[in-house]
C-alpha atoms as a PDB file:
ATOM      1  CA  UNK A   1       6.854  21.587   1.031  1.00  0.00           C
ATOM      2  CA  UNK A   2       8.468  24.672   2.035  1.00  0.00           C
ATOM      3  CA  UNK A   3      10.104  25.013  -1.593  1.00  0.00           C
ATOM      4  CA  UNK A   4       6.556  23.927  -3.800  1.00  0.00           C
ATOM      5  CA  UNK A   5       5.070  26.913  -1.803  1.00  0.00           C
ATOM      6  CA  UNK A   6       7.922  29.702  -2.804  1.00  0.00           C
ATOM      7  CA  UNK A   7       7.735  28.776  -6.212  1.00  0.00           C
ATOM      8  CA  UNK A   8       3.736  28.552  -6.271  1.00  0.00           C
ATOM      9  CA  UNK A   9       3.428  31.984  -4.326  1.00  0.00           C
ATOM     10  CA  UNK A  10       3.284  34.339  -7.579  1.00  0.00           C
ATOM     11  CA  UNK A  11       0.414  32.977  -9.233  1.00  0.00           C
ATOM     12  CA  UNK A  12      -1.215  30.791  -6.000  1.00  0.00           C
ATOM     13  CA  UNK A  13      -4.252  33.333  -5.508  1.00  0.00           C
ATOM     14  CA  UNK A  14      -5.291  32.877  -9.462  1.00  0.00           C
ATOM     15  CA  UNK A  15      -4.832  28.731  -9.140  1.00  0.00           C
ATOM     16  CA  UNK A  16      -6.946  28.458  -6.410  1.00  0.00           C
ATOM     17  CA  UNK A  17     -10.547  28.565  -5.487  1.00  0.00           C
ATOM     18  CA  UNK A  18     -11.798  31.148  -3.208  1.00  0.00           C
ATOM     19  CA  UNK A  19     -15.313  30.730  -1.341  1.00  0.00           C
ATOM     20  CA  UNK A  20     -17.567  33.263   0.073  1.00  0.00           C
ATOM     21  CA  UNK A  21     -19.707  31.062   2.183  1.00  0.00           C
ATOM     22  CA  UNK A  22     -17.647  30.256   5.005  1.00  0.00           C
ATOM     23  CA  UNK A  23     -16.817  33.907   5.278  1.00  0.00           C
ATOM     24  CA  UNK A  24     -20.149  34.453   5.590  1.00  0.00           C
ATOM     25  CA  UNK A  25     -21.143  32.279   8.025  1.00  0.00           C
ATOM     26  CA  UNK A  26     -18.090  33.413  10.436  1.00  0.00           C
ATOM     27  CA  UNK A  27     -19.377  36.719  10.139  1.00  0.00           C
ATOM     28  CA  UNK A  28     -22.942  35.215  11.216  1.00  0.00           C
ATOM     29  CA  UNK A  29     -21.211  33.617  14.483  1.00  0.00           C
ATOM     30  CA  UNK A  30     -19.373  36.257  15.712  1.00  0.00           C
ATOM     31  CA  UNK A  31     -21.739  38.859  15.179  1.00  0.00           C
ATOM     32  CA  UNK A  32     -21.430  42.696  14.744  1.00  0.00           C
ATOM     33  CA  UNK A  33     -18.596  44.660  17.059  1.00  0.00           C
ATOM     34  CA  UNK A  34     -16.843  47.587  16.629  1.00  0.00           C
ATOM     35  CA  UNK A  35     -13.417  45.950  17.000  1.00  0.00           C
ATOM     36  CA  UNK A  36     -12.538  42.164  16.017  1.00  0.00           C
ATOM     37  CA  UNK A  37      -8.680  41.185  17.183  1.00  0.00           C
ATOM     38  CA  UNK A  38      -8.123  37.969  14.646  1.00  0.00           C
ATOM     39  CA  UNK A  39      -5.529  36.139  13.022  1.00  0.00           C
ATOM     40  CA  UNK A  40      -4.983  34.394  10.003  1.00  0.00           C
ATOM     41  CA  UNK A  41      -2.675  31.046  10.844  1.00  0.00           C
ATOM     42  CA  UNK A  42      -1.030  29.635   7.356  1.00  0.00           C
ATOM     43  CA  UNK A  43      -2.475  32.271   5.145  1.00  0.00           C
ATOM     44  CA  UNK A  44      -0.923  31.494   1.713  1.00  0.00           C
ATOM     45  CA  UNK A  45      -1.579  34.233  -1.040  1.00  0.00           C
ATOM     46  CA  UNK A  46      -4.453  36.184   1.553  1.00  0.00           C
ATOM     47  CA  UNK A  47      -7.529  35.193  -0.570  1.00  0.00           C
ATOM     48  CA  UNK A  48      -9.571  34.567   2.665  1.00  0.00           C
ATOM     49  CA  UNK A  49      -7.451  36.953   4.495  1.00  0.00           C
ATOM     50  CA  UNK A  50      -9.019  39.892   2.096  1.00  0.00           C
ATOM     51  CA  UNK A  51     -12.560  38.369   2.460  1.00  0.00           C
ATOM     52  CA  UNK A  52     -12.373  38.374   6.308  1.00  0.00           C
ATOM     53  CA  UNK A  53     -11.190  42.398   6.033  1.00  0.00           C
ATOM     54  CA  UNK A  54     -14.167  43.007   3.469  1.00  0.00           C
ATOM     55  CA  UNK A  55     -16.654  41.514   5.480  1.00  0.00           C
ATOM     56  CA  UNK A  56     -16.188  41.917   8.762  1.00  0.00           C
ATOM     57  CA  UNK A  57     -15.853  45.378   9.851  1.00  0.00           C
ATOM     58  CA  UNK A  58     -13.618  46.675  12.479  1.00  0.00           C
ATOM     59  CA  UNK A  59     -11.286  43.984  11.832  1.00  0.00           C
ATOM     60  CA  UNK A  60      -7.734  44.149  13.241  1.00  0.00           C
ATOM     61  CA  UNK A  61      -6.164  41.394  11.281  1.00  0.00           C
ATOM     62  CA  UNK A  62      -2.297  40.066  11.823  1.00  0.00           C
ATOM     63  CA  UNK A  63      -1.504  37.575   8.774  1.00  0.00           C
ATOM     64  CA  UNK A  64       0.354  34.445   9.798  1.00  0.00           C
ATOM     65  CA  UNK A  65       2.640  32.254   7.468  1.00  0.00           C
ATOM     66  CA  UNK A  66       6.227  30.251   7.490  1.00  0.00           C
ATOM     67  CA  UNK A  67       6.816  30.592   3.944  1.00  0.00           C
ATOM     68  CA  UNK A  68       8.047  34.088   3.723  1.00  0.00           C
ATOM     69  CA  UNK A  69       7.158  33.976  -0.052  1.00  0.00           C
ATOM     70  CA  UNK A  70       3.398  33.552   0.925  1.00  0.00           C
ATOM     71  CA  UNK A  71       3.297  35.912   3.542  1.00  0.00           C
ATOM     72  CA  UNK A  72       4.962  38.974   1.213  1.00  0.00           C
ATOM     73  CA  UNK A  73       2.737  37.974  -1.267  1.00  0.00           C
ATOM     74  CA  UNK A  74      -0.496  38.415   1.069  1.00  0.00           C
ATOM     75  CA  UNK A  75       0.522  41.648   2.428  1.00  0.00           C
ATOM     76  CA  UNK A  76       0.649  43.113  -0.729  1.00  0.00           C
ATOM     77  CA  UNK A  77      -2.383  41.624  -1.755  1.00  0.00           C
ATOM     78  CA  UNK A  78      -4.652  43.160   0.728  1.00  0.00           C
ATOM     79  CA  UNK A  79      -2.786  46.521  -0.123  1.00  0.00           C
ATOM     80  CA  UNK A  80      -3.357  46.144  -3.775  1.00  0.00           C
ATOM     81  CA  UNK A  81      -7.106  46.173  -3.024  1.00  0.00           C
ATOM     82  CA  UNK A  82      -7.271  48.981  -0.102  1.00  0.00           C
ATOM     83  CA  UNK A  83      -6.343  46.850   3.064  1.00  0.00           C
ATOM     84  CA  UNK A  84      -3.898  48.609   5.381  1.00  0.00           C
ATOM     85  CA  UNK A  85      -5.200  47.894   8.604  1.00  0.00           C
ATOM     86  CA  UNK A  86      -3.115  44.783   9.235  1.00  0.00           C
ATOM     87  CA  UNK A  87       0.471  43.415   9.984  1.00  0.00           C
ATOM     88  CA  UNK A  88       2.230  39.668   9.456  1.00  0.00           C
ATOM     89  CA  UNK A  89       3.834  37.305  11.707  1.00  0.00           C
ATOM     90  CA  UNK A  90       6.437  34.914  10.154  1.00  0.00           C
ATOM     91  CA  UNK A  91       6.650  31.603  11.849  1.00  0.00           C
ATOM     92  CA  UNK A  92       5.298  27.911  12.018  1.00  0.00           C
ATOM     93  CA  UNK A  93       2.681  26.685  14.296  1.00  0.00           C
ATOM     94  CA  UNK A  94       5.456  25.403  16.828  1.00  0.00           C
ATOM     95  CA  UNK A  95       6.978  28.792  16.845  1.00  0.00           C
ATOM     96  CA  UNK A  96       3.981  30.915  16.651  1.00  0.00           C
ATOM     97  CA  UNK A  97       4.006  33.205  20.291  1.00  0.00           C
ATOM     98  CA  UNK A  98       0.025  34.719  20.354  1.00  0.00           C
ATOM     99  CA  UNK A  99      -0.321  36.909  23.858  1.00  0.00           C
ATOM    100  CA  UNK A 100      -2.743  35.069  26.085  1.00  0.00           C
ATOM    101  CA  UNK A 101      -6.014  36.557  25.820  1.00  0.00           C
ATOM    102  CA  UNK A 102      -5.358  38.935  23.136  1.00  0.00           C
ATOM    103  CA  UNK A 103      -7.680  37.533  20.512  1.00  0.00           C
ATOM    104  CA  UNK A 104     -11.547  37.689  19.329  1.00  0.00           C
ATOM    105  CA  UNK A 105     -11.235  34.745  16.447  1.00  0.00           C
ATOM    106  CA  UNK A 106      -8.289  32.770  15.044  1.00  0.00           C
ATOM    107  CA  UNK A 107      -8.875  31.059  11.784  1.00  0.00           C
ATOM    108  CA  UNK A 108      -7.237  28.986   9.432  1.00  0.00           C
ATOM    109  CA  UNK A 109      -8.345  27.768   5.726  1.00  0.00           C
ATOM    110  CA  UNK A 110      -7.039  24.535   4.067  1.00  0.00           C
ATOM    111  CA  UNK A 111      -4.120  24.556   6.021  1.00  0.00           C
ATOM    112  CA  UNK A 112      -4.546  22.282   9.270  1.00  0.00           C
ATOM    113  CA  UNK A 113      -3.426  19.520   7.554  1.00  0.00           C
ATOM    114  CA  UNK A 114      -0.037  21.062   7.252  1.00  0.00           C
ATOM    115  CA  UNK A 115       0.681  21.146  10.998  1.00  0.00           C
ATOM    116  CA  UNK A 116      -0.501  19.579  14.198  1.00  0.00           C
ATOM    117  CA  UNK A 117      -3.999  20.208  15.084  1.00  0.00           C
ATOM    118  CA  UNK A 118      -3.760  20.434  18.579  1.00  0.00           C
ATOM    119  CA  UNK A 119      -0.633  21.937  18.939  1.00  0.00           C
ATOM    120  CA  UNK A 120      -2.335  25.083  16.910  1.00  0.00           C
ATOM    121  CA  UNK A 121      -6.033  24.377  18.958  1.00  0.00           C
ATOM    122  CA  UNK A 122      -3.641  24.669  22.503  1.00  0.00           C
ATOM    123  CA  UNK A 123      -2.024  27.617  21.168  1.00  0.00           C
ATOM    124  CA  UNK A 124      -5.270  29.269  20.119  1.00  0.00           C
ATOM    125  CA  UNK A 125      -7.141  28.826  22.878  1.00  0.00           C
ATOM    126  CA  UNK A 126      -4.149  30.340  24.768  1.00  0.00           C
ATOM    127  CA  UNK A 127      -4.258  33.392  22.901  1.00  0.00           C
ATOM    128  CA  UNK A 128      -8.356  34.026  22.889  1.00  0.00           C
ATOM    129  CA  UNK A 129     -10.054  35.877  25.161  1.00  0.00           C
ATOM    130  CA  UNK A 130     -12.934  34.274  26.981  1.00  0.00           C
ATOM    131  CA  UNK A 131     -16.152  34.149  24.576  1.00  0.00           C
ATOM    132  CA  UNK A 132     -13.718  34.024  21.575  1.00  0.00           C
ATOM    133  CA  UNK A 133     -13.581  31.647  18.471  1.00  0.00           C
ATOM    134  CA  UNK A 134     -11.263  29.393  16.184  1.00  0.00           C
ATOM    135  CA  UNK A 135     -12.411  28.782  12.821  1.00  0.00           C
ATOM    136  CA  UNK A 136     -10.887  25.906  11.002  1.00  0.00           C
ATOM    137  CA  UNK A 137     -12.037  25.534   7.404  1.00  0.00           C
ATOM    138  CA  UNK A 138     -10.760  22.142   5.403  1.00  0.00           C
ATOM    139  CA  UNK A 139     -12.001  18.931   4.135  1.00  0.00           C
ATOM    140  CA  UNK A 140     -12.101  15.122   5.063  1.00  0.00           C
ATOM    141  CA  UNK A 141     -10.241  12.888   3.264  1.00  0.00           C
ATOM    142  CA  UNK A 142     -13.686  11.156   2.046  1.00  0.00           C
ATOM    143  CA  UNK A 143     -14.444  14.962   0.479  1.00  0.00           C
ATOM    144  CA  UNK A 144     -10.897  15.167  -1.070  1.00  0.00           C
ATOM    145  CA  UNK A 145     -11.761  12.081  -2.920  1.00  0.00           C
ATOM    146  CA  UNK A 146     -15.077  12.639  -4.224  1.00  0.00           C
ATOM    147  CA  UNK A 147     -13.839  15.831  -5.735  1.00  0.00           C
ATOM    148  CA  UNK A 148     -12.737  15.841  -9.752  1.00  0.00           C
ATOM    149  CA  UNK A 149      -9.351  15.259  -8.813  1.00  0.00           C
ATOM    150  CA  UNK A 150     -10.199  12.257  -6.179  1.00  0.00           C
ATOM    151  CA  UNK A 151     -12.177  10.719  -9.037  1.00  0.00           C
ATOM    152  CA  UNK A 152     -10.363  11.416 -11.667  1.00  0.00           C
ATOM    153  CA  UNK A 153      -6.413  12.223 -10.893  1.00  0.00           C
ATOM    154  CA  UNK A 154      -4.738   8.564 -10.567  1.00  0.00           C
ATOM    155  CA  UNK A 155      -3.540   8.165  -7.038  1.00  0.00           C
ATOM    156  CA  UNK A 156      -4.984  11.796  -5.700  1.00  0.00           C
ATOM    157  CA  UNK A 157      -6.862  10.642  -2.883  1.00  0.00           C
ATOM    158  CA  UNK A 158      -4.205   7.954  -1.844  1.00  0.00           C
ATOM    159  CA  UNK A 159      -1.726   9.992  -1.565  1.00  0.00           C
ATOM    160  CA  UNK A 160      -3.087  12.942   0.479  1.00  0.00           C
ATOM    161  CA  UNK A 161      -3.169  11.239   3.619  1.00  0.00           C
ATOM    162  CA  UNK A 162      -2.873  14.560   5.954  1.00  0.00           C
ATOM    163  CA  UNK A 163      -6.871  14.553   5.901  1.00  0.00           C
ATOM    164  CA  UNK A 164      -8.414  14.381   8.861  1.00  0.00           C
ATOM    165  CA  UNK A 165     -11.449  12.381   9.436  1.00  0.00           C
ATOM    166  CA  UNK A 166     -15.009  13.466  11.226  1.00  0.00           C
ATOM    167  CA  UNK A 167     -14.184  11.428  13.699  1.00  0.00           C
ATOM    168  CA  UNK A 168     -10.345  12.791  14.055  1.00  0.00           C
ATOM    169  CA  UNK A 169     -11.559  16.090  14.047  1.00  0.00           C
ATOM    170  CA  UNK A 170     -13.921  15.754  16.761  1.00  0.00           C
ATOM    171  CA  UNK A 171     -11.412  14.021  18.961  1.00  0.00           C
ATOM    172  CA  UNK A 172      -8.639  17.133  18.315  1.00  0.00           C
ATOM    173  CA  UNK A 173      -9.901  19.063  21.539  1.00  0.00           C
ATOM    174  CA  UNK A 174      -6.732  20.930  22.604  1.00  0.00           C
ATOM    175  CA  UNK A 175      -4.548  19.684  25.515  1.00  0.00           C
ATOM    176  CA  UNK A 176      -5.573  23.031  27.500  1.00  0.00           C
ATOM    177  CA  UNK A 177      -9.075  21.846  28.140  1.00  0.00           C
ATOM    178  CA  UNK A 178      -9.747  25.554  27.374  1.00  0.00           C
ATOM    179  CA  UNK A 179     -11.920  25.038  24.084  1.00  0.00           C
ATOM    180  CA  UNK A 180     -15.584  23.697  24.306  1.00  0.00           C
ATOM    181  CA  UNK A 181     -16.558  20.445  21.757  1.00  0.00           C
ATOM    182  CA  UNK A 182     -16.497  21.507  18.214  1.00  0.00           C
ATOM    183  CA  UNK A 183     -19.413  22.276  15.889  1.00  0.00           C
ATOM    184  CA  UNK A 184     -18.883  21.104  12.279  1.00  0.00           C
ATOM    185  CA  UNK A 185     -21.131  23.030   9.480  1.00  0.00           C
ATOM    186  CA  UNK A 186     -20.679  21.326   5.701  1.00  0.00           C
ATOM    187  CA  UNK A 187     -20.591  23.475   2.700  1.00  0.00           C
ATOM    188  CA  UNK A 188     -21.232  21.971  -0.844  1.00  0.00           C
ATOM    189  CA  UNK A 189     -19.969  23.324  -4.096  1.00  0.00           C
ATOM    190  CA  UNK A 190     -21.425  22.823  -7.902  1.00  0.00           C
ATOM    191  CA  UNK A 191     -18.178  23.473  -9.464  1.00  0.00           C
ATOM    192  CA  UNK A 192     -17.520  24.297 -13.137  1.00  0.00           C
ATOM    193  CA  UNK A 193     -14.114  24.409 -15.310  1.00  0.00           C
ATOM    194  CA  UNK A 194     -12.658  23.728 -18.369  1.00  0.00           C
ATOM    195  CA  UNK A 195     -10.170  20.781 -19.188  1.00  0.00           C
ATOM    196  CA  UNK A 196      -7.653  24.114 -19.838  1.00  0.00           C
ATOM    197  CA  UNK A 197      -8.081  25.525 -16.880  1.00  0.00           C
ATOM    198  CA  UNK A 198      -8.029  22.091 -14.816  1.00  0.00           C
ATOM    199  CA  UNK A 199      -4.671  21.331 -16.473  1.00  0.00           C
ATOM    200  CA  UNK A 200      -3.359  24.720 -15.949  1.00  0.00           C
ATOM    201  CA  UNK A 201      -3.902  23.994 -12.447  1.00  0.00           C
ATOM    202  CA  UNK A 202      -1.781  20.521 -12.360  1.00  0.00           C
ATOM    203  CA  UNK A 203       0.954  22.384 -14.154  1.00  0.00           C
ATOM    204  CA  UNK A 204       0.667  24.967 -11.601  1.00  0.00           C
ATOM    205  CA  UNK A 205       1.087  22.618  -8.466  1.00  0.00           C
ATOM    206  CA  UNK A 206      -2.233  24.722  -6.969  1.00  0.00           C
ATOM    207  CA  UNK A 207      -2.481  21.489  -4.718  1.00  0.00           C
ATOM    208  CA  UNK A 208       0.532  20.846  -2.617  1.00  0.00           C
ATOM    209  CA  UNK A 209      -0.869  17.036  -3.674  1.00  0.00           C
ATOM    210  CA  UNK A 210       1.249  17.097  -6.544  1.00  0.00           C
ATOM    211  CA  UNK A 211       3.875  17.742  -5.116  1.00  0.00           C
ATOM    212  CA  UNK A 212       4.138  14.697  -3.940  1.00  0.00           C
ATOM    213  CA  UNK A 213       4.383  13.359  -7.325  1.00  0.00           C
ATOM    214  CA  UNK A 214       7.871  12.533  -8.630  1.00  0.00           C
ATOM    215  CA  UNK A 215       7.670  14.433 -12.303  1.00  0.00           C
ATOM    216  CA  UNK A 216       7.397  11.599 -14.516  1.00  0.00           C
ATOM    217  CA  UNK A 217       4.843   9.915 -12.080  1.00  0.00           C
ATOM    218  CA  UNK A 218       2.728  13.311 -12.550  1.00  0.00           C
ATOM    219  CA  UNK A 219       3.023  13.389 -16.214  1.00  0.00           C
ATOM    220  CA  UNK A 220       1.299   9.521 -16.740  1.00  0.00           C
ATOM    221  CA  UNK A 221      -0.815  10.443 -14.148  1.00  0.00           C
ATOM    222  CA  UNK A 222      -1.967  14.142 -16.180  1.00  0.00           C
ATOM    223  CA  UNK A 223      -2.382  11.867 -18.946  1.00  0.00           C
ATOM    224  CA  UNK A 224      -4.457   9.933 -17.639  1.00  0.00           C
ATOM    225  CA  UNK A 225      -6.649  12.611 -15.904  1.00  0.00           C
ATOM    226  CA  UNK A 226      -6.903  14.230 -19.000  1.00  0.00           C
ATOM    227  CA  UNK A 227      -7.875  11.190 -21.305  1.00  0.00           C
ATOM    228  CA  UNK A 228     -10.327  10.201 -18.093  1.00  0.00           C
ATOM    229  CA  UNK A 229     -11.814  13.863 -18.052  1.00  0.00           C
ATOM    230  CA  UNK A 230     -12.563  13.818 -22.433  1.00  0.00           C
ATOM    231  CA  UNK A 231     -14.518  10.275 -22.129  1.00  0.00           C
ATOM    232  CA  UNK A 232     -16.699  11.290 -19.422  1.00  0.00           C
ATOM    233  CA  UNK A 233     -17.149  15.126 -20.349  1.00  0.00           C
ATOM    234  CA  UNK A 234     -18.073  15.032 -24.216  1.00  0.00           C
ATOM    235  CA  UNK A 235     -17.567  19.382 -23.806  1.00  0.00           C
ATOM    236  CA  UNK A 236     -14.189  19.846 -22.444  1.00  0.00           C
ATOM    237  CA  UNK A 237     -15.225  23.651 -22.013  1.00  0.00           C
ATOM    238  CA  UNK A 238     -17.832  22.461 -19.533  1.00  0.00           C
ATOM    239  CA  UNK A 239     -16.918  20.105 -16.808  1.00  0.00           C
ATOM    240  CA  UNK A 240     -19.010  20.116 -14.116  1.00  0.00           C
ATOM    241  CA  UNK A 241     -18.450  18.287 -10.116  1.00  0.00           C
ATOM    242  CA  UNK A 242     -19.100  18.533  -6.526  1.00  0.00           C
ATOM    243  CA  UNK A 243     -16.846  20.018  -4.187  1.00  0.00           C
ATOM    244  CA  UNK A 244     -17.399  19.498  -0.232  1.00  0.00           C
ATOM    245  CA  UNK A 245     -15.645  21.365   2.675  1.00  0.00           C
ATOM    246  CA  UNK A 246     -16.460  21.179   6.123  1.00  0.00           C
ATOM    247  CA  UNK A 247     -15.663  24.229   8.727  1.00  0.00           C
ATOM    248  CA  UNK A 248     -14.637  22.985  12.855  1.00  0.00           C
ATOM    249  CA  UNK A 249     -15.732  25.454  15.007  1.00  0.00           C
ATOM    250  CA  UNK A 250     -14.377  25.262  18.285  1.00  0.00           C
ATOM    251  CA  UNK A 251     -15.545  28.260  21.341  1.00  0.00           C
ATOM    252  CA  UNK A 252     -13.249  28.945  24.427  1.00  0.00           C
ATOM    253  CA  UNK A 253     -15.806  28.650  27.407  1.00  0.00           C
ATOM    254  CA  UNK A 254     -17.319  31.644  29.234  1.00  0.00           C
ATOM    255  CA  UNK A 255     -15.761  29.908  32.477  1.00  0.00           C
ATOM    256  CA  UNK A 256     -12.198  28.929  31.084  1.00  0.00           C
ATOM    257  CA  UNK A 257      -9.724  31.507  31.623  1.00  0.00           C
ATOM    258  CA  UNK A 258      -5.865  31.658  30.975  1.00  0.00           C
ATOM    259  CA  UNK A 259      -4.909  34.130  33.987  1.00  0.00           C
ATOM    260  CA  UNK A 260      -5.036  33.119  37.426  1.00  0.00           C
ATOM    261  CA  UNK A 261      -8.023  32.599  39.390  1.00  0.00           C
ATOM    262  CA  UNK A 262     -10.467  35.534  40.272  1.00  0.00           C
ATOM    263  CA  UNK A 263      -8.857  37.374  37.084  1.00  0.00           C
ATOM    264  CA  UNK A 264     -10.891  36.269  34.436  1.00  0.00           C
ATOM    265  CA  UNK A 265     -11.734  38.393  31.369  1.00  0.00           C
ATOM    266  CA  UNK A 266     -15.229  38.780  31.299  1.00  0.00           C
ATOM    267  CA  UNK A 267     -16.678  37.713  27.578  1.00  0.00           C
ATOM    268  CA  UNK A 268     -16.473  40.484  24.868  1.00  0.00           C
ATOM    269  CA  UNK A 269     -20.016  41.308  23.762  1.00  0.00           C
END
């Protein structure tokens, strides 16, 4: 996995799809302050990375990735569109040192499913102060399926089995005890794309799905998408589907504290 995402990491921010909406609602949950200590775990190219720093002011953002590719390729993407007021961590989850209590919000986006859940929820709640927030954006496997490639790319929705479930997700907790129970808000897309730009896509590996394709396996199977995609969509300059995504919000409680007793950090307001 480590090698699809080096040689995805030029062109990843122009394969994949970006949404505003779950930007928007984080920025509805935590509110205005004058200073917002966050980071970014598993931040590919920095598409949501530049949408947190453009919507939420007074954002002091640290990018996190393993893939060294990624993270290069993030940090000059927020400075190619004005966005200095950062710096980058490389590591994995399992490596990943935060400070305890140093954080307002930690988020990831479609990326949970690369590493364990609660090994990132113990180490976020670790490093958030008392009041603050993780944001975990993704989808359920049965969302990953109804999408155009679940219905329509042979063997898509078997073979991503890193998913995690409603119910998985609301057993992650973290082994701290320091989170509350997570809320889950559902976001629904009307997507729209040509067959070009859907197959441009598969060539492009913008899912780390198909990489889990051995190459001839992916060629029947893009065949098959394709021939799938021209019976059901007479205009193959107009294909049109649903998209669902689903965003875990978990809260570390007012009374939970990392530092001994009688020192806890009051919430940030």
């Amino acid at each position: 996995m480590h090698e699809h995402f080096s040689g995805i990491a030029p062109d990843y921010n122009e394969l994949r799809t970006t949404d505003l909406e779950p930007i928007l609602f984080i920025k509805d949950v935590v509110g205005q302050r004058p200073t917002l200590r966050a980071i970014d775990v598993a931040c590919g190219g920095g598409r949501y990375s530049l949408l947190l720093c453009q919507h939420l002011p007074g954002l002091e953002l640290t990018l996190n990735d393993l893939n060294e590719s990624m993270l290069s390729g993030a940090a000059r993407y927020l400075r190619d569109n004005g966005v200095t007021n950062f710096r980058t961590i490389q590591a994995d989850i399992v490596h990943l040192a935060l400070p305890a209590e140093t954080l307002d919000t930690v988020f990831t986006f479609n990326a949970i499913h690369h590493f364990d859940a609660r090994l990132f929820l113990e180490k976020a709640s670790r490093g958030l102060a008392v009041g603050g927030h993780v944001f975990v954006y993704t989808r359920t496997p049965s969302q990953n399926a109804g999408s155009v490639w679940g219905r329509y790319f042979p063997a898509f929705a078997e073979k991503e089995n890193r998913l995690s479930s409603l119910a998985d997700i609301e057993s992650w907790r973290d082994g701290s005890g320091l989170l509350g129970a997570p809320s889950i808000h559902r976001f629904r897309y009307q997507r729209r794309a040509t067959l070009t730009e859907l197959l441009r896509q598969v060539h492009g590996r913008h899912y780390s799905t198909f990489s889990l394709y051995a190459p001839a396996e992916l060629e029947d199977a893009l065949a098959t998408f394709e021939g799938a995609i021209r019976k059901d969509f007479p205009d193959p300059d107009r294909i049109e589907w649903e998209d669902e995504n689903v965003m875990v919000t978990f809260r570390k409680d007012a009374t939970a504290s990392t530092m001994p007793s009688g020192q806890a950090t009051p919430p940030r307001r």
